[in-house]
Protein backbone atom coordinates (compact mmCIF):
# COMPACT_ATOMS: atom_id res chain seq x y z
CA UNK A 1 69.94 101.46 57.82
CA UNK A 2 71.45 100.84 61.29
CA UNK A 3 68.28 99.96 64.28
CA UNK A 4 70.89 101.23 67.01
CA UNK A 5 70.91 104.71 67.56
CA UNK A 6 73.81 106.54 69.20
CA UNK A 7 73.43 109.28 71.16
CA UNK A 8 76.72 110.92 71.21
CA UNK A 9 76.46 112.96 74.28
CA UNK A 10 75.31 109.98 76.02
CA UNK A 11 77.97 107.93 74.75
CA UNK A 12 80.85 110.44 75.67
CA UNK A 13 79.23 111.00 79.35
CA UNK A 14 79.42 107.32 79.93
CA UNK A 15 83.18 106.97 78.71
CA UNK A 16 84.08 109.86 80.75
CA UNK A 17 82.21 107.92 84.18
CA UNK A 18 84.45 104.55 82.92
CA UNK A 19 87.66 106.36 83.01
CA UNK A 20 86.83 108.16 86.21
CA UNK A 21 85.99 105.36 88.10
CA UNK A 22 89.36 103.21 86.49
CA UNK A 23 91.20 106.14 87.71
CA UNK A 24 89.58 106.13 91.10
CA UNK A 25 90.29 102.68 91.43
CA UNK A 26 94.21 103.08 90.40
CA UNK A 27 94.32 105.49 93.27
CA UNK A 28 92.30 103.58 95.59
CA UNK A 29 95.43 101.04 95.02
CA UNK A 30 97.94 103.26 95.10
CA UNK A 31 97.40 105.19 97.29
CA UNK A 32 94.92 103.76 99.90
CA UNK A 33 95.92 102.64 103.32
CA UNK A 34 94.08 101.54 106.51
CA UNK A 35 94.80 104.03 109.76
CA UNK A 36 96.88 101.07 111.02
CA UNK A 37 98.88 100.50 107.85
CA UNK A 38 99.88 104.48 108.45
CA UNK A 39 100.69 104.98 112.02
CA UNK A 40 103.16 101.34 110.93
CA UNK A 41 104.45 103.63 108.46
CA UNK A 42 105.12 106.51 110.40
CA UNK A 43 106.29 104.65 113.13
CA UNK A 44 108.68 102.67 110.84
CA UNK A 45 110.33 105.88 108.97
CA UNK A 46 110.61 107.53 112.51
CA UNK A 47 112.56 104.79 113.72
CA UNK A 48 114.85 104.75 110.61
CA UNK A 49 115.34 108.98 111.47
CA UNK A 50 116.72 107.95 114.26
CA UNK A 51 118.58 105.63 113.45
CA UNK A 52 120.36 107.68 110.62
CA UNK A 53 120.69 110.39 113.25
CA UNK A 54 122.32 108.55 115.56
CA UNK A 55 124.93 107.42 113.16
CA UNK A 56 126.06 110.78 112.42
CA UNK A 57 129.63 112.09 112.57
CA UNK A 58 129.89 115.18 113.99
CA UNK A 59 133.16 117.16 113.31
CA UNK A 60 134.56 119.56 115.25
CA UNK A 61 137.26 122.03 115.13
CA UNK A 62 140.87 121.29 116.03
CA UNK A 63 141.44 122.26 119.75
CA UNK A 64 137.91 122.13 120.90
CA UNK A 65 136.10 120.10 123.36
CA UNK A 66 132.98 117.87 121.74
CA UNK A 67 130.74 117.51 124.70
């Protein structure tokens, strides 16, 4: 017979810590930024709002004044 006993409960608690934690760590990497890397971030897609804003066409109807 086998020396190495298994308890199962044991053995499922620790797999379910190991994925946890590999899962933490996926997000940490996905989805972690510093303060600094997100104000850059917000400050960067602000920038490109207004620069697709300003591009816009605005149409207006015939016989009208625009401004």
């Amino acid at each position: 017979m086998s020396d190495n006993v298994v308890r199962l409960r044991t053995f499922r608690k620790a797999k379910a810590r190991n994925e946890a934690e590999k899962r933490a760590e996926e997000n940490r990497i996905k989805f972690g930024q510093t303060k600094a890397e997100k104000q850059a971030r917000k400050a960067e897609e602000a920038r490109a709002g207004k620069a697709h804003e300003a591009g816009r066409i605005v149409l207006t109807k015939p016989g009208t004044d625009p401004h």
